[in-house]
PDB file of N, CA and C in Angstrom:
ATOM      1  N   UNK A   1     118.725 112.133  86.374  1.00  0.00           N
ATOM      2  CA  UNK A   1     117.572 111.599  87.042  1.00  0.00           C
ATOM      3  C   UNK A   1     116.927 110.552  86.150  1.00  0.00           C
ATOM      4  N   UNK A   2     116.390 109.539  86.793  1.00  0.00           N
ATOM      5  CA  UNK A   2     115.745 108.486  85.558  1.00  0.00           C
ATOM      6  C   UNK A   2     113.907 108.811  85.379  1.00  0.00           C
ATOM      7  N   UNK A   3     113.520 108.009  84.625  1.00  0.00           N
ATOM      8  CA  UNK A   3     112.524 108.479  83.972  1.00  0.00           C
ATOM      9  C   UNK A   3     111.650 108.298  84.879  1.00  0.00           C
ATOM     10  N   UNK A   4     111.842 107.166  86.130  1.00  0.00           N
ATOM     11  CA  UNK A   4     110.724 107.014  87.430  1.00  0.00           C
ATOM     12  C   UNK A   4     110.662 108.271  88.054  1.00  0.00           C
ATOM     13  N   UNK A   5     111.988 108.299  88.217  1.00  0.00           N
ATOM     14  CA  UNK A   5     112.161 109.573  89.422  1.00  0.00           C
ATOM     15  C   UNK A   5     111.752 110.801  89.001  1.00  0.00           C
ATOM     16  N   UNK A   6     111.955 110.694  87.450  1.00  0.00           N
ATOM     17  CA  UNK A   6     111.022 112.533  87.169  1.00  0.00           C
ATOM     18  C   UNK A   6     109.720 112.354  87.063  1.00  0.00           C
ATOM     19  N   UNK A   7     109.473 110.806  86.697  1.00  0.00           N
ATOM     20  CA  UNK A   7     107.855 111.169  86.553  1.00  0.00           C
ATOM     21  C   UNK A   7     107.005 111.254  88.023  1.00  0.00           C
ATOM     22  N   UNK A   8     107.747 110.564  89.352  1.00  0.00           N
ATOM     23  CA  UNK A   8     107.325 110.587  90.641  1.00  0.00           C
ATOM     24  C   UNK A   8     107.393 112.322  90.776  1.00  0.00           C
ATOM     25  N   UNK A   9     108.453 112.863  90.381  1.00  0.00           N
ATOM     26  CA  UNK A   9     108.631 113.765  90.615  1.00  0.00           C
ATOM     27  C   UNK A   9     107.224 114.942  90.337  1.00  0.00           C
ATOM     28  N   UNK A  10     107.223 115.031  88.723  1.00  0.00           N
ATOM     29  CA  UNK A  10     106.439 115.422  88.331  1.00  0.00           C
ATOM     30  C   UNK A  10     104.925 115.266  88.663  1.00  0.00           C
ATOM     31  N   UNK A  11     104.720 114.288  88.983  1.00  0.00           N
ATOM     32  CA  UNK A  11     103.555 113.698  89.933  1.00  0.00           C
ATOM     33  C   UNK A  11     102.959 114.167  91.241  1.00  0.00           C
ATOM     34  N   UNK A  12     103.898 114.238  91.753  1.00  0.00           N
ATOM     35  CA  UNK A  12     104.033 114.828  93.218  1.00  0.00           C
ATOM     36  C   UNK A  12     103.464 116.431  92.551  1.00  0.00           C
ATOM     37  N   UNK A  13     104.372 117.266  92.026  1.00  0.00           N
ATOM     38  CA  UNK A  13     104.621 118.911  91.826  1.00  0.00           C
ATOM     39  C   UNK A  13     103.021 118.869  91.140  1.00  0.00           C
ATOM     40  N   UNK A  14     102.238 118.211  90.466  1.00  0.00           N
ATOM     41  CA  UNK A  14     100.729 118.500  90.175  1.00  0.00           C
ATOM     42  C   UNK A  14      99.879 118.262  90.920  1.00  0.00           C
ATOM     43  N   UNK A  15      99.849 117.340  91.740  1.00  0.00           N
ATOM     44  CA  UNK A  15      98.814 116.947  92.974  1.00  0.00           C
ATOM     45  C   UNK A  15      99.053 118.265  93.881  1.00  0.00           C
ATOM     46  N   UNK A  16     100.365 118.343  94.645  1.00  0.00           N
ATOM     47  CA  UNK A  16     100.012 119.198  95.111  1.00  0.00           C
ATOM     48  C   UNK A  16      99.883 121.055  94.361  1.00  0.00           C
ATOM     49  N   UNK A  17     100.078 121.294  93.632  1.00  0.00           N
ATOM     50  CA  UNK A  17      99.464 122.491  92.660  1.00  0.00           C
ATOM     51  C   UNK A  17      97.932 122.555  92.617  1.00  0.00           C
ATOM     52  N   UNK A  18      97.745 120.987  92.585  1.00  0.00           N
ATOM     53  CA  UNK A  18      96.103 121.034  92.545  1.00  0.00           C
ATOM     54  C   UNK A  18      95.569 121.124  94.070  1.00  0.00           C
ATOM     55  N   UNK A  19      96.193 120.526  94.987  1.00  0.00           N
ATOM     56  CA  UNK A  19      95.357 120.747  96.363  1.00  0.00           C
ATOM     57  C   UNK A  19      95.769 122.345  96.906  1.00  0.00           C
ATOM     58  N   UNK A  20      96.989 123.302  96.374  1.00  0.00           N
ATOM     59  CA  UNK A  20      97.066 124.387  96.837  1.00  0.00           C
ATOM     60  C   UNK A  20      95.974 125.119  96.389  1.00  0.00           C
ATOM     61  N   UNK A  21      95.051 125.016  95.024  1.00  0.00           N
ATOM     62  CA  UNK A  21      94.137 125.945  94.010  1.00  0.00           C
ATOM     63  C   UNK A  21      92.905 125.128  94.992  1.00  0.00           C
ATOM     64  N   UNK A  22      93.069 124.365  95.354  1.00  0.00           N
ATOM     65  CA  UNK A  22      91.506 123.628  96.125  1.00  0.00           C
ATOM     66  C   UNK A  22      91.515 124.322  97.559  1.00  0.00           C
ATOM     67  N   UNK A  23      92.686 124.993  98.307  1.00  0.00           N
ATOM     68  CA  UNK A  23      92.683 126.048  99.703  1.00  0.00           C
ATOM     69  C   UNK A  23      91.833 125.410 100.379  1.00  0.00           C
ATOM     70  N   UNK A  24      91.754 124.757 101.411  1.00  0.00           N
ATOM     71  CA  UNK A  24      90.283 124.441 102.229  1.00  0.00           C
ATOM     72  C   UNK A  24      89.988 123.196 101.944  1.00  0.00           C
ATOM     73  N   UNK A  25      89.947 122.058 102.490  1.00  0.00           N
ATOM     74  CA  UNK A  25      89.281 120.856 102.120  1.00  0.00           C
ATOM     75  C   UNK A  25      88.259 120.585 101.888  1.00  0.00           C
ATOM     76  N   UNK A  26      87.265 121.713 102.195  1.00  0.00           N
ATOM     77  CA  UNK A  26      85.502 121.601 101.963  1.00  0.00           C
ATOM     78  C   UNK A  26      85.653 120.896 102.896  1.00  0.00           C
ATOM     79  N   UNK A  27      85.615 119.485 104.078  1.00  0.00           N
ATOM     80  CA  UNK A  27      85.511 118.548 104.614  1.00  0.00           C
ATOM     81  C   UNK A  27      84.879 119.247 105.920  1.00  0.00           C
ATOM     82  N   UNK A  28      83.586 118.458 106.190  1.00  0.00           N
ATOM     83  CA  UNK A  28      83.710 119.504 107.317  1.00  0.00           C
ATOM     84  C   UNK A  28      83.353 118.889 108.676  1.00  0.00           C
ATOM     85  N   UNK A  29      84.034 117.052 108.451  1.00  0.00           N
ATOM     86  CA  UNK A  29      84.012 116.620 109.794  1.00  0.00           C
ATOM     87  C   UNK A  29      83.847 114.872 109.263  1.00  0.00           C
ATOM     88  N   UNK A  30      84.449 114.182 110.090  1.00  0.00           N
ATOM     89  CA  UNK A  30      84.664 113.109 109.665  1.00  0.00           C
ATOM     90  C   UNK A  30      86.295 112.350 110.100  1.00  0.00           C
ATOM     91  N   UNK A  31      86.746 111.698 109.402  1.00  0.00           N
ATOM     92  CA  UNK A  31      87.856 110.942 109.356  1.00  0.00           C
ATOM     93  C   UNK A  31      88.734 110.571 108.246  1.00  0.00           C
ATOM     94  N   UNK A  32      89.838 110.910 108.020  1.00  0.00           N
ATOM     95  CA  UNK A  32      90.373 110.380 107.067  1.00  0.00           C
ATOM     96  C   UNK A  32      91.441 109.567 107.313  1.00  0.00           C
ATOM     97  N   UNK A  33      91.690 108.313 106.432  1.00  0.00           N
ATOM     98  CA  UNK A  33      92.545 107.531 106.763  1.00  0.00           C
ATOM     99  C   UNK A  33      93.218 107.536 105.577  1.00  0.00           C
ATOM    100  N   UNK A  34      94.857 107.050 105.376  1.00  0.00           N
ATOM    101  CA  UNK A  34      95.504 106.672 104.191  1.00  0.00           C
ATOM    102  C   UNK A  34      96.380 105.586 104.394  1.00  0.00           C
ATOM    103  N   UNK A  35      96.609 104.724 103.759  1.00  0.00           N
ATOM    104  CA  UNK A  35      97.246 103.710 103.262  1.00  0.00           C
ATOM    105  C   UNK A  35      98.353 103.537 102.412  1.00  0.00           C
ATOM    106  N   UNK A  36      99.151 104.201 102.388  1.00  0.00           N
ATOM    107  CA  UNK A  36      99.836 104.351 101.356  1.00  0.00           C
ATOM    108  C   UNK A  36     101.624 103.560 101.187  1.00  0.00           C
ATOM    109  N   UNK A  37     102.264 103.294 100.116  1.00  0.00           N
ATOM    110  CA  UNK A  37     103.444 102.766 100.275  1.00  0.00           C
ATOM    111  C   UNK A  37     104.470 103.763 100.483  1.00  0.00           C
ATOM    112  N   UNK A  38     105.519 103.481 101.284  1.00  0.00           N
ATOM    113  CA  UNK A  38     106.828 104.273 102.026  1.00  0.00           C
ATOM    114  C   UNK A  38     107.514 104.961 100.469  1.00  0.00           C
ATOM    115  N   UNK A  39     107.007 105.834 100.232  1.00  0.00           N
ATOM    116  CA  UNK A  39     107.642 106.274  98.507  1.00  0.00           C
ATOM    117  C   UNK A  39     107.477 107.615  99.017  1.00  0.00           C
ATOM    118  N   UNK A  40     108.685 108.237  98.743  1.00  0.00           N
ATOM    119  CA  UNK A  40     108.851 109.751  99.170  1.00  0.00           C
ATOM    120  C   UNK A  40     108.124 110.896  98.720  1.00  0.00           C
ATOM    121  N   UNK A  41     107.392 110.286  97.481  1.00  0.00           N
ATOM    122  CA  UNK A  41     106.431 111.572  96.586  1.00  0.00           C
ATOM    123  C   UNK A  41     105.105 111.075  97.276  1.00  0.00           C
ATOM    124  N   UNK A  42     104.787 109.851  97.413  1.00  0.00           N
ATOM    125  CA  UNK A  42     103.421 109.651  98.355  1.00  0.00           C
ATOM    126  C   UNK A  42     103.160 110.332  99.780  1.00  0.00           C
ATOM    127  N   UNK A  43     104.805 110.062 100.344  1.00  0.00           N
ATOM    128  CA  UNK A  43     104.722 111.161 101.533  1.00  0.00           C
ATOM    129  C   UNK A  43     104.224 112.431 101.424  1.00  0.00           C
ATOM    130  N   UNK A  44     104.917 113.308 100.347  1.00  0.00           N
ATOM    131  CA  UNK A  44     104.625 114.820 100.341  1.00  0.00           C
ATOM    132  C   UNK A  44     103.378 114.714 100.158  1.00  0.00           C
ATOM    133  N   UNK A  45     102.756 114.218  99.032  1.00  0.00           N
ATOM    134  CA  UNK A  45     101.051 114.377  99.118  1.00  0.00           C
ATOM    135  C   UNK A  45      99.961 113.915  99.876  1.00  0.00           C
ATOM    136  N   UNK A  46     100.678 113.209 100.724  1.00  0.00           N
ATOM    137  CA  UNK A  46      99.678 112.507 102.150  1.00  0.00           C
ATOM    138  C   UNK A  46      99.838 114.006 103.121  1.00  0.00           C
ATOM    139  N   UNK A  47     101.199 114.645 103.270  1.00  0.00           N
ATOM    140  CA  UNK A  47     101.483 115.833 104.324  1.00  0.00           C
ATOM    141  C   UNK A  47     100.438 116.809 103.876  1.00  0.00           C
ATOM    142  N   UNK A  48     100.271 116.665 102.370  1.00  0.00           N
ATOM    143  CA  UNK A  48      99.513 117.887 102.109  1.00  0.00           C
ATOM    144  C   UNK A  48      97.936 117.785 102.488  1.00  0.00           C
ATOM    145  N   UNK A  49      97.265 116.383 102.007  1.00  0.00           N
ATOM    146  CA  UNK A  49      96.146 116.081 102.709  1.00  0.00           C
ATOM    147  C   UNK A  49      95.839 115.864 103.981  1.00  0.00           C
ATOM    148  N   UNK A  50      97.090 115.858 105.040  1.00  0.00           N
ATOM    149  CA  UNK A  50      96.872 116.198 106.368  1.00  0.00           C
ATOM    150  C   UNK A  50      96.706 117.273 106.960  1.00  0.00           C
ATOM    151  N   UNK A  51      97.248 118.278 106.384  1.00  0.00           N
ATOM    152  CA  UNK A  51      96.528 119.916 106.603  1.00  0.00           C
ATOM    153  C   UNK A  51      94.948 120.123 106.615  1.00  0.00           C
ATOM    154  N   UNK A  52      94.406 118.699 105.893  1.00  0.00           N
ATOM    155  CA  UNK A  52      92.848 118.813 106.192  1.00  0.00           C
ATOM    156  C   UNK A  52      92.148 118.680 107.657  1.00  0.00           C
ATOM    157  N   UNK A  53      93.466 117.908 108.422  1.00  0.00           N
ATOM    158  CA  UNK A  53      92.777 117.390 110.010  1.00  0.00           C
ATOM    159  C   UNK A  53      92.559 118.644 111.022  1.00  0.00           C
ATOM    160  N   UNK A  54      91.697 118.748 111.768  1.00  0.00           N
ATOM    161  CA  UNK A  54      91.181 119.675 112.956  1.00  0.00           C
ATOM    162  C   UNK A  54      89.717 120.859 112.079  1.00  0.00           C
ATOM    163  N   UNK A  55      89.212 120.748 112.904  1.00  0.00           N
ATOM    164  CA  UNK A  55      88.072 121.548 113.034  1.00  0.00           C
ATOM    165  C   UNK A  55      86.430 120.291 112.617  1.00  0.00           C
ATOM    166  N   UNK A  56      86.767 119.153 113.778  1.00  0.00           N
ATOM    167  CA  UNK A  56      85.995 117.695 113.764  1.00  0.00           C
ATOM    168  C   UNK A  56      86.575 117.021 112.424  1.00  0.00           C
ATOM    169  N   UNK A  57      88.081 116.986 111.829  1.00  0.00           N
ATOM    170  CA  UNK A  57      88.027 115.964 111.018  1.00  0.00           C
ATOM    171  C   UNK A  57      89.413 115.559 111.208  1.00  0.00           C
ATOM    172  N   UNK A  58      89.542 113.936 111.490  1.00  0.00           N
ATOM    173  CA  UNK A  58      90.896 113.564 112.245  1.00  0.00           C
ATOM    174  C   UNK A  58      91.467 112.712 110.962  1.00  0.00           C
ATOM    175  N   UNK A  59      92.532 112.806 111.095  1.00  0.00           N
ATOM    176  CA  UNK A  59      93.784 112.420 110.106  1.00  0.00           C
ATOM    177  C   UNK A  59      94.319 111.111 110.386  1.00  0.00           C
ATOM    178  N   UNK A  60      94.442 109.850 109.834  1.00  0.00           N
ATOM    179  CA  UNK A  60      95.608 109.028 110.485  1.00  0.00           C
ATOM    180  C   UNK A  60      96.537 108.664 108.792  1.00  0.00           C
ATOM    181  N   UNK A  61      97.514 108.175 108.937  1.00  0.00           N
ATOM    182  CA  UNK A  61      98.395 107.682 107.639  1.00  0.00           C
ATOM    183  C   UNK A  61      99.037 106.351 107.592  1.00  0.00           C
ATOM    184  N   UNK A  62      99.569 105.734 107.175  1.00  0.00           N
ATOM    185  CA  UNK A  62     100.053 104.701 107.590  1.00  0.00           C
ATOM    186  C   UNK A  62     100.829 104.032 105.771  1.00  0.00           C
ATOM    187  N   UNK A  63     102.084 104.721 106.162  1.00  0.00           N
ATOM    188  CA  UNK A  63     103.060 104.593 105.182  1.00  0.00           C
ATOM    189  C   UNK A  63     103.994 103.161 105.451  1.00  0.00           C
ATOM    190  N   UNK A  64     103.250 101.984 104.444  1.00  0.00           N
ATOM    191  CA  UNK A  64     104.631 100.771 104.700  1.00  0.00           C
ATOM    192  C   UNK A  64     104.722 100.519 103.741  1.00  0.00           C
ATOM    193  N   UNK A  65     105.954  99.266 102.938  1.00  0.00           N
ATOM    194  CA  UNK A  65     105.869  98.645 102.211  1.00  0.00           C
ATOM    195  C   UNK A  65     105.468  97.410 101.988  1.00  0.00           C
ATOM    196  N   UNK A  66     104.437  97.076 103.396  1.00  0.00           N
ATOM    197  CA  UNK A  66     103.502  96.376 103.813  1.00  0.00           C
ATOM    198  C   UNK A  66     101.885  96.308 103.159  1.00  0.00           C
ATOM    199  N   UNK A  67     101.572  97.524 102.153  1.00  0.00           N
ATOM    200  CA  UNK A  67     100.375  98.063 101.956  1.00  0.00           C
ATOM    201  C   UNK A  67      99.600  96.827 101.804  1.00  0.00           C
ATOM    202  N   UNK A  68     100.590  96.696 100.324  1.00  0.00           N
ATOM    203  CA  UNK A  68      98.933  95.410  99.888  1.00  0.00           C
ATOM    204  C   UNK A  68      98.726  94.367 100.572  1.00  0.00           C
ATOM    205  N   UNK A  69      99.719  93.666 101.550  1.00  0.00           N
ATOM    206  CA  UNK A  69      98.903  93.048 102.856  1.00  0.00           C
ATOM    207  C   UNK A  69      97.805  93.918 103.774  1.00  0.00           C
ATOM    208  N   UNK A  70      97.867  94.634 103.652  1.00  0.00           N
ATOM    209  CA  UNK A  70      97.238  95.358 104.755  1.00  0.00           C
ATOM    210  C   UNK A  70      95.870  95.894 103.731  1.00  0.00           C
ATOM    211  N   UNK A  71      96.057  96.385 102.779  1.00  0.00           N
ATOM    212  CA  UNK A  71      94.691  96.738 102.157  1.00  0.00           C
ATOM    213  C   UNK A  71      93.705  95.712 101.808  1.00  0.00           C
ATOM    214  N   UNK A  72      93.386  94.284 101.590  1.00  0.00           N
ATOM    215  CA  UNK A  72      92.387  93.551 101.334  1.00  0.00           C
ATOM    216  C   UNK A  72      91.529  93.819 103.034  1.00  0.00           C
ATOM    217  N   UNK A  73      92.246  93.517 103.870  1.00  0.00           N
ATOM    218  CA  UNK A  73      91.027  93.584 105.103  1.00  0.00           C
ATOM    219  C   UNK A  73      90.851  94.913 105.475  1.00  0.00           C
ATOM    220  N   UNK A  74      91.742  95.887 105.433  1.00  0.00           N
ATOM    221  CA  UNK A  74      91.139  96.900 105.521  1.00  0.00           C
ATOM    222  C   UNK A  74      89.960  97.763 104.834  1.00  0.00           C
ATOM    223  N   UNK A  75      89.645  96.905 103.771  1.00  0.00           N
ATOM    224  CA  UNK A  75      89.072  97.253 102.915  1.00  0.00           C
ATOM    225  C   UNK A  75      87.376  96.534 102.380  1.00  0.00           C
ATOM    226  N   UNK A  76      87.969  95.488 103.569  1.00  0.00           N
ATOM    227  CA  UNK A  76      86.570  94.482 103.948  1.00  0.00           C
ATOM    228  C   UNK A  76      85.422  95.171 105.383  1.00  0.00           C
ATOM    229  N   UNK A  77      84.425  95.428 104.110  1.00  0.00           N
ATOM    230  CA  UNK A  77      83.460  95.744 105.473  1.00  0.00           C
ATOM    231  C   UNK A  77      82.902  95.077 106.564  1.00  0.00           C
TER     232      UNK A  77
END
């Protein structure tokens, strides 16, 4: 394995360790959106922060390798 792929790796296996010990999103209504690039360890930890959606708080994701076009205006109020 190369040194990206374990450290994505490794990356991934602590985020979510940390959102399993966090149980519950606290969130308790609202919207969440993500932005993120098509990278397979970003996936798993976006799936895991989507377990936050329902009970008034809606989920959307939006995985490309399009991001940083897409993040300056999304990001303009």
């Amino acid at each position: 394995m190369g040194m990206m792929t374990r450290l994505a790796a490794a990356s991934a296996v602590a985020l979510l360790a940390a959102g399993a010990a966090q149980a519950g999103c606290g969130i308790k209504g609202g919207r969440i959106n993500v932005l993120a690039n098509d990278f397979p360890a970003l996936r798993a930890v976006v799936d895991e922060a989507a377990k936050c959606a329902g009970d008034g708080v809606t989920f959307a994701r939006n995985h490309t390798a399009k991001h940083r076009e897409i993040s300056v205006p999304a990001l303009t109020a």
